[in-house]
N, C-alpha and C. Protein backbone atom coordinates (compact mmCIF):
# COMPACT_ATOMS: atom_id res chain seq x y z
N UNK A 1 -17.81 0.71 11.93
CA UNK A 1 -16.61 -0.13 11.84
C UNK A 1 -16.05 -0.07 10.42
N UNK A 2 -14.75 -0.22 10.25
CA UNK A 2 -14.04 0.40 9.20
C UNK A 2 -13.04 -1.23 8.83
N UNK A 3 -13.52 -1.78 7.60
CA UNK A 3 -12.33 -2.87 7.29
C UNK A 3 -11.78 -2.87 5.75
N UNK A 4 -10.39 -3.14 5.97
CA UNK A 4 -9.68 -3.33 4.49
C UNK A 4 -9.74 -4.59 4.01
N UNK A 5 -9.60 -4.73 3.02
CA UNK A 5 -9.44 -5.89 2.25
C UNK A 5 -8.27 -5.82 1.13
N UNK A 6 -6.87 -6.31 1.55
CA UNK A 6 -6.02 -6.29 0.35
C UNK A 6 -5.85 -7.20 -0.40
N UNK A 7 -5.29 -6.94 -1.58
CA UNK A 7 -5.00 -8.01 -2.59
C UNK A 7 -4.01 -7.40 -3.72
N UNK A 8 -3.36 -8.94 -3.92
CA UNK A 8 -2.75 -7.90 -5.08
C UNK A 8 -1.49 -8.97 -5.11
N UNK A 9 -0.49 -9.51 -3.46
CA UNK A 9 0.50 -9.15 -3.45
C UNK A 9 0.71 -10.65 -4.10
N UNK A 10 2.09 -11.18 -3.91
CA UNK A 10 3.08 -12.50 -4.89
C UNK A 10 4.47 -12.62 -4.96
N UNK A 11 4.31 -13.61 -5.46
CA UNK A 11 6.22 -13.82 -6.02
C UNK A 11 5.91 -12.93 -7.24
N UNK A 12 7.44 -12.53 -7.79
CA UNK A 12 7.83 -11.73 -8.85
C UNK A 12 8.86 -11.56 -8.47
N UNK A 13 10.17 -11.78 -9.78
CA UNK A 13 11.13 -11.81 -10.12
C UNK A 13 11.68 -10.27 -10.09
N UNK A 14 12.87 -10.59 -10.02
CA UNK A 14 13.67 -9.18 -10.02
C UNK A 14 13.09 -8.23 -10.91
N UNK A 15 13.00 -6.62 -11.25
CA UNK A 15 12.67 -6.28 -12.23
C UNK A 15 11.17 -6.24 -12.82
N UNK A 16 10.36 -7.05 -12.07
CA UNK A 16 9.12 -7.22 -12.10
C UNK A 16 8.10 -5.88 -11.87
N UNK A 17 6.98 -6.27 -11.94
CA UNK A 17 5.59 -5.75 -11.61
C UNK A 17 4.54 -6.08 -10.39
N UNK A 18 4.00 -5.23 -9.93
CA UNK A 18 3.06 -6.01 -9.01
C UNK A 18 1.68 -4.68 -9.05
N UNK A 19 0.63 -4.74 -8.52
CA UNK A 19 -0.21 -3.81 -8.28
C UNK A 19 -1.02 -4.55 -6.84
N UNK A 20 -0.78 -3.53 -6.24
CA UNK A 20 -1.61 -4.15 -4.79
C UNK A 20 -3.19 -3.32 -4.60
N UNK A 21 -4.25 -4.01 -4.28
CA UNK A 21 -5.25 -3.04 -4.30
C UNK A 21 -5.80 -2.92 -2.89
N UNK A 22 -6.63 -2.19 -2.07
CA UNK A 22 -6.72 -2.27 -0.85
C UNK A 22 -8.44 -1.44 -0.69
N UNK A 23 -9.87 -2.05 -1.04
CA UNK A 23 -10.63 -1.48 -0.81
C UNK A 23 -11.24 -1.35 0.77
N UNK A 24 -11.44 -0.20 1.34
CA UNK A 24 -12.35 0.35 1.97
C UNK A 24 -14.02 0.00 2.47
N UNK A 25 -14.33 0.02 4.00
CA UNK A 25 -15.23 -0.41 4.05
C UNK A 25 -16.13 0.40 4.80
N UNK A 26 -17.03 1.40 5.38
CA UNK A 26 -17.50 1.40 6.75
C UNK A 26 -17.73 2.97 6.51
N UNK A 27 -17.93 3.36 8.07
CA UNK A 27 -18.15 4.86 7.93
C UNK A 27 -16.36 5.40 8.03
N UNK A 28 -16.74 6.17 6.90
CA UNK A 28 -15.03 6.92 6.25
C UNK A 28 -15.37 7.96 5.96
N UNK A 29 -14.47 9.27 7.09
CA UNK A 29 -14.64 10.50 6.10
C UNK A 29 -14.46 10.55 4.89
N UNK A 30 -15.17 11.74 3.93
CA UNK A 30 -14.79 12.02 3.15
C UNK A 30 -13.40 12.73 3.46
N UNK A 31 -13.11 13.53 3.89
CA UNK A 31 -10.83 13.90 3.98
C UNK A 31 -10.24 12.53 4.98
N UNK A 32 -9.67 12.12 4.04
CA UNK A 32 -8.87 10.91 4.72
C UNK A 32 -7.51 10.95 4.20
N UNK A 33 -6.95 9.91 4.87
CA UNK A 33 -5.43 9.31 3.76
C UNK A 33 -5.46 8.20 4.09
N UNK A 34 -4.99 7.50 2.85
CA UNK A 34 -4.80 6.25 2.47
C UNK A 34 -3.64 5.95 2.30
N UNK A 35 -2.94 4.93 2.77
CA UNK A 35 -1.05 4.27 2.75
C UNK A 35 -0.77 2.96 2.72
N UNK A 36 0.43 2.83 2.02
CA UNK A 36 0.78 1.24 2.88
C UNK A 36 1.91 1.60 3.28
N UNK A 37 2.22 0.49 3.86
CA UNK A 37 3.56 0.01 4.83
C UNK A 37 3.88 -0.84 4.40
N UNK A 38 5.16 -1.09 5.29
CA UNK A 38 5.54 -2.61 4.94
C UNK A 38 6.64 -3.19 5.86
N UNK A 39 6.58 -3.84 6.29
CA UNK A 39 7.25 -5.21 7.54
C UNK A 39 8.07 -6.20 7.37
N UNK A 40 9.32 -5.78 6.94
CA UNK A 40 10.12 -7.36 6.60
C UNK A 40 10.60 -7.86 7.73
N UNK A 41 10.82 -8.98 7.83
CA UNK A 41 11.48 -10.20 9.16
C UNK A 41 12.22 -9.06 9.56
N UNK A 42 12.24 -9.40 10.90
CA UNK A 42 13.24 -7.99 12.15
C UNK A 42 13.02 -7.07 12.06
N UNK A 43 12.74 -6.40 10.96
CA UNK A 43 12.56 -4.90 10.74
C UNK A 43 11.28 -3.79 11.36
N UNK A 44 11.54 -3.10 11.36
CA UNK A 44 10.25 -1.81 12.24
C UNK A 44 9.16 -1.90 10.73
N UNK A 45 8.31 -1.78 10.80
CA UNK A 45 7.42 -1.75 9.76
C UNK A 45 7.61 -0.26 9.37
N UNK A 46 7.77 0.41 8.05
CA UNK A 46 7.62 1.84 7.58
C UNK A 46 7.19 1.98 6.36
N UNK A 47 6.81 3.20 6.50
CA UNK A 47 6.12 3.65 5.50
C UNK A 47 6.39 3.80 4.18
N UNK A 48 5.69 3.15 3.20
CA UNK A 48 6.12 3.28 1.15
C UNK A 48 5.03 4.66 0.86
N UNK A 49 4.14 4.66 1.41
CA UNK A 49 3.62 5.85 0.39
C UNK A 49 2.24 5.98 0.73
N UNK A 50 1.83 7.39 1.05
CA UNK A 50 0.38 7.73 1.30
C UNK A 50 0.15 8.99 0.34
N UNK A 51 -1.47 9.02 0.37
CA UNK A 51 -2.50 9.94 -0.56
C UNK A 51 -3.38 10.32 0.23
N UNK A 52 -3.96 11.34 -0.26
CA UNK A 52 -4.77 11.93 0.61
C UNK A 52 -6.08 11.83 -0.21
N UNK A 53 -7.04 12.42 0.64
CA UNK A 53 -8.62 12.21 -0.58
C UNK A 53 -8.34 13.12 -1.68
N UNK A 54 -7.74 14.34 -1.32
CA UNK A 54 -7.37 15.60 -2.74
C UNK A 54 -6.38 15.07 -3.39
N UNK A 55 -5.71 13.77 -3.27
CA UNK A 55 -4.69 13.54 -4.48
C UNK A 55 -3.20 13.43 -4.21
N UNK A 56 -2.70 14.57 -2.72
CA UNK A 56 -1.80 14.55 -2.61
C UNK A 56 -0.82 13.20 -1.91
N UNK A 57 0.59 13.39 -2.65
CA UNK A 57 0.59 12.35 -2.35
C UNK A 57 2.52 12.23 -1.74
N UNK A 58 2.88 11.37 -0.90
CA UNK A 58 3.82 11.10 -0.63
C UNK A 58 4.81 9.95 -0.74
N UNK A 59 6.21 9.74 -0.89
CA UNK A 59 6.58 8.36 -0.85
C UNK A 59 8.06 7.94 -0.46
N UNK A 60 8.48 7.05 0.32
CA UNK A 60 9.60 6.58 1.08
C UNK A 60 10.73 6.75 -0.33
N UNK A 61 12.06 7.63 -0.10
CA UNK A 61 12.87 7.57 -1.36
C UNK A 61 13.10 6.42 -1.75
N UNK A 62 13.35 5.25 -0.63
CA UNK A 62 13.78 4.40 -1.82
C UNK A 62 13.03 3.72 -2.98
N UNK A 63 11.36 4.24 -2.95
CA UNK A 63 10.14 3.59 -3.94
C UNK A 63 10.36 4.52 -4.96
N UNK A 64 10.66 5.91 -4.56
CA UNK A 64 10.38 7.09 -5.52
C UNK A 64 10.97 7.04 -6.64
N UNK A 65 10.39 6.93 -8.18
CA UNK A 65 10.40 6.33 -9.55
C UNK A 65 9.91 5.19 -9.75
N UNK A 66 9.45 4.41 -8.44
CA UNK A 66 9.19 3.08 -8.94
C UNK A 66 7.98 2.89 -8.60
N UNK A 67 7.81 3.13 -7.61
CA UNK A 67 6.25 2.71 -6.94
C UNK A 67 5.14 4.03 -7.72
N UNK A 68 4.40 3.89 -7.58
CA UNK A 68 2.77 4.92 -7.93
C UNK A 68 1.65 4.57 -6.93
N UNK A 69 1.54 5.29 -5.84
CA UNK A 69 0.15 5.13 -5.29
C UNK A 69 -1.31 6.05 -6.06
N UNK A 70 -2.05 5.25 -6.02
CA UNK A 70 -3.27 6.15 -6.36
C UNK A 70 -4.71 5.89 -5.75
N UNK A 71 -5.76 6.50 -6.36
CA UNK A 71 -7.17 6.17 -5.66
C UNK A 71 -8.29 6.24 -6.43
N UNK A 72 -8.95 5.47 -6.15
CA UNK A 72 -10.47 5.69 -6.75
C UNK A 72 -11.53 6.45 -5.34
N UNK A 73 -11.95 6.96 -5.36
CA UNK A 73 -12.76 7.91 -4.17
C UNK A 73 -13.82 7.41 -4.42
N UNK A 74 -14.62 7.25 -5.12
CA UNK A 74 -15.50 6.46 -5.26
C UNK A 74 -16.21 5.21 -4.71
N UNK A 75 -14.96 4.11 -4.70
CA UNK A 75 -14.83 2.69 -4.36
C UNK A 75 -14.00 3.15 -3.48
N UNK A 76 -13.55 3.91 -2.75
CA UNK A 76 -12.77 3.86 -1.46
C UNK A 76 -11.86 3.26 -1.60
N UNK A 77 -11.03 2.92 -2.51
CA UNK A 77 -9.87 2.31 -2.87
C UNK A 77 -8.40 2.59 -3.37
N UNK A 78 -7.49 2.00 -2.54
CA UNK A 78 -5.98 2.32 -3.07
C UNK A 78 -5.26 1.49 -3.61
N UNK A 79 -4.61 1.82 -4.67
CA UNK A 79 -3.99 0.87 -5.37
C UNK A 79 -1.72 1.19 -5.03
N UNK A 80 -1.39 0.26 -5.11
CA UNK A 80 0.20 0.80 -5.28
C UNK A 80 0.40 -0.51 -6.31
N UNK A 81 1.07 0.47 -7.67
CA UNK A 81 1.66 0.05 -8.65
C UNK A 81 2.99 -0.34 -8.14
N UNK A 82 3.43 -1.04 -8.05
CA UNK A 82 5.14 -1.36 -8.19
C UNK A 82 5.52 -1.87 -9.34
N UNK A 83 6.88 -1.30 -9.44
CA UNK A 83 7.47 -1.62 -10.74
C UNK A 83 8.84 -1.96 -10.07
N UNK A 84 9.63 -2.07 -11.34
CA UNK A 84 11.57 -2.48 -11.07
C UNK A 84 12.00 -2.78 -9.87
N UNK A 85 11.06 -3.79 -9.27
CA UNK A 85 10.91 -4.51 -8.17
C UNK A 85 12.23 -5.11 -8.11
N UNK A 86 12.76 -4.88 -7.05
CA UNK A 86 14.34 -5.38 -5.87
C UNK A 86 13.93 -6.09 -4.97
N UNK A 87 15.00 -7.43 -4.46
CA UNK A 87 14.69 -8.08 -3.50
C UNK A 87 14.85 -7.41 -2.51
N UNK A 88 15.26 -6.16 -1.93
CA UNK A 88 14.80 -5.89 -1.14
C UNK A 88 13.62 -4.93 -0.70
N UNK A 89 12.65 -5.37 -1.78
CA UNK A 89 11.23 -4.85 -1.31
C UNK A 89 10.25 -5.99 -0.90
N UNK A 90 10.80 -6.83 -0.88
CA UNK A 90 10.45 -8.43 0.16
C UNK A 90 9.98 -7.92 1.18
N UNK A 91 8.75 -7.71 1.77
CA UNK A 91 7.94 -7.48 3.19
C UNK A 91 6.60 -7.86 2.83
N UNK A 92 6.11 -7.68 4.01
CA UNK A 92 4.44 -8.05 4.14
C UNK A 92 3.67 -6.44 3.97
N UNK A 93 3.23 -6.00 2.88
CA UNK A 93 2.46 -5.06 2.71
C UNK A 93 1.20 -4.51 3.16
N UNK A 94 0.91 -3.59 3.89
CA UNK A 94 -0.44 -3.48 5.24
C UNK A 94 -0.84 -2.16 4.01
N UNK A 95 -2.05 -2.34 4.00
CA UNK A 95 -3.04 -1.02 3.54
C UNK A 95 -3.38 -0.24 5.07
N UNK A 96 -3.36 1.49 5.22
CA UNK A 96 -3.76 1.99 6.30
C UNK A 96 -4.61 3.20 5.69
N UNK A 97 -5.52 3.21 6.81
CA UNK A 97 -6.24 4.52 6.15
C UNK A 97 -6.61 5.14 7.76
N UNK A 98 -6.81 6.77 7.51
CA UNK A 98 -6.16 7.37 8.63
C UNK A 98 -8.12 7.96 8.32
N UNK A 99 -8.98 7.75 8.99
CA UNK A 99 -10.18 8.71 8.89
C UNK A 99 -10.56 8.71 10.47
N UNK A 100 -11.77 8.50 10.87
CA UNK A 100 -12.12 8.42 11.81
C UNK A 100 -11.17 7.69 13.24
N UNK A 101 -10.44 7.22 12.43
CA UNK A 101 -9.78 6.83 13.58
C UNK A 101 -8.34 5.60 12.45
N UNK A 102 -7.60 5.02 13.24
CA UNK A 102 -6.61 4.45 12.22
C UNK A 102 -6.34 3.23 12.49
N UNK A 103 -7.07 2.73 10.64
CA UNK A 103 -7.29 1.44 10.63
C UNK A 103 -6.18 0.34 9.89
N UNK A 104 -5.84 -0.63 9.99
CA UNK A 104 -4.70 -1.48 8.76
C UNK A 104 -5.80 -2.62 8.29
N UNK A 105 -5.22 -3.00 7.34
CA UNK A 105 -5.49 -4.49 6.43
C UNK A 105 -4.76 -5.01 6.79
N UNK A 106 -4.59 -6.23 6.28
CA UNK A 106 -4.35 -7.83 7.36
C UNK A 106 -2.62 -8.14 6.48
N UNK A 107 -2.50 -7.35 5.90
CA UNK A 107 -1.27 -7.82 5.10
C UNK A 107 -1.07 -8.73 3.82
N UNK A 108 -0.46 -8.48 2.86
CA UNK A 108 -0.25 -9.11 1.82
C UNK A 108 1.44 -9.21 1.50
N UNK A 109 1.63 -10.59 1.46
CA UNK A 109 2.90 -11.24 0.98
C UNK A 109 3.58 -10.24 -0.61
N UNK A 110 4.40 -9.73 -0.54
CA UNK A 110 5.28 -9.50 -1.53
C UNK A 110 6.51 -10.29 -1.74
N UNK A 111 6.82 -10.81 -2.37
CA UNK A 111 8.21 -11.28 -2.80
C UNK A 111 8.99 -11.82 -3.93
N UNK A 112 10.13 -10.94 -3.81
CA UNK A 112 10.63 -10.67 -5.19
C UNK A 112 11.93 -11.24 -4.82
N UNK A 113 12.22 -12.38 -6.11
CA UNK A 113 12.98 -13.68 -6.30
C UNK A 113 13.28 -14.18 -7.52
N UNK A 114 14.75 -14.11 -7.49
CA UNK A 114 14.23 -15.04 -9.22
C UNK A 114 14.82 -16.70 -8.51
């Protein structure tokens, strides 16, 4: 059995910072990918940005310059840096990791407000 644990997310003002972290639990290949998403009121939940265990990495244009996903392989863990945070990156943030089968975290509140 495979569980996330995120943390990270908050209020923050326009222009802000945030770092979300999302460790790993269970039997996990070693080749995986690691992502989050994200879910605002009405909206389809989609994708901000995934990594793979080698590093590679992808991300939704409208994050690209702002956001940074990365990993520790080690601790089975993903982090997404956000930066020059916009209210409309207001959603509920899900950690996913794609190994043995495809798992989410329970969600973490983002929201950006002044």
């Amino acid at each position: 059995q495979v569980q996330l644990v995120e943390s990270g997310g908050g209020l923050v003002q326009p222009g802000g910072s945030l770092r979300l972290s999302c460790a790993a639990s269970g039997s996990i290949f070693r080749f995986n990918v690691m992502g989050w998403h994200r879910q605002a009121p009405g909206k389809q939940r989609e994708l901000v940005a995934f990594i793979t265990s080698s590093g590679s990495t992808n991300y939704a244009d409208s994050v690209k310059g702002r956001f940074t996903i990365s990993r520790d392989n080690a601790k089975n863990t993903v982090y997404l840096q956000m930066n020059s945070l916009k209210p409309e990156d207001t959603s509920v943030y899900y950690c996913n990791l794609i190994t043995n089968g495809n798992y989410w975290g329970q969600g973490t509140q983002v929201t950006v407000s002044s």
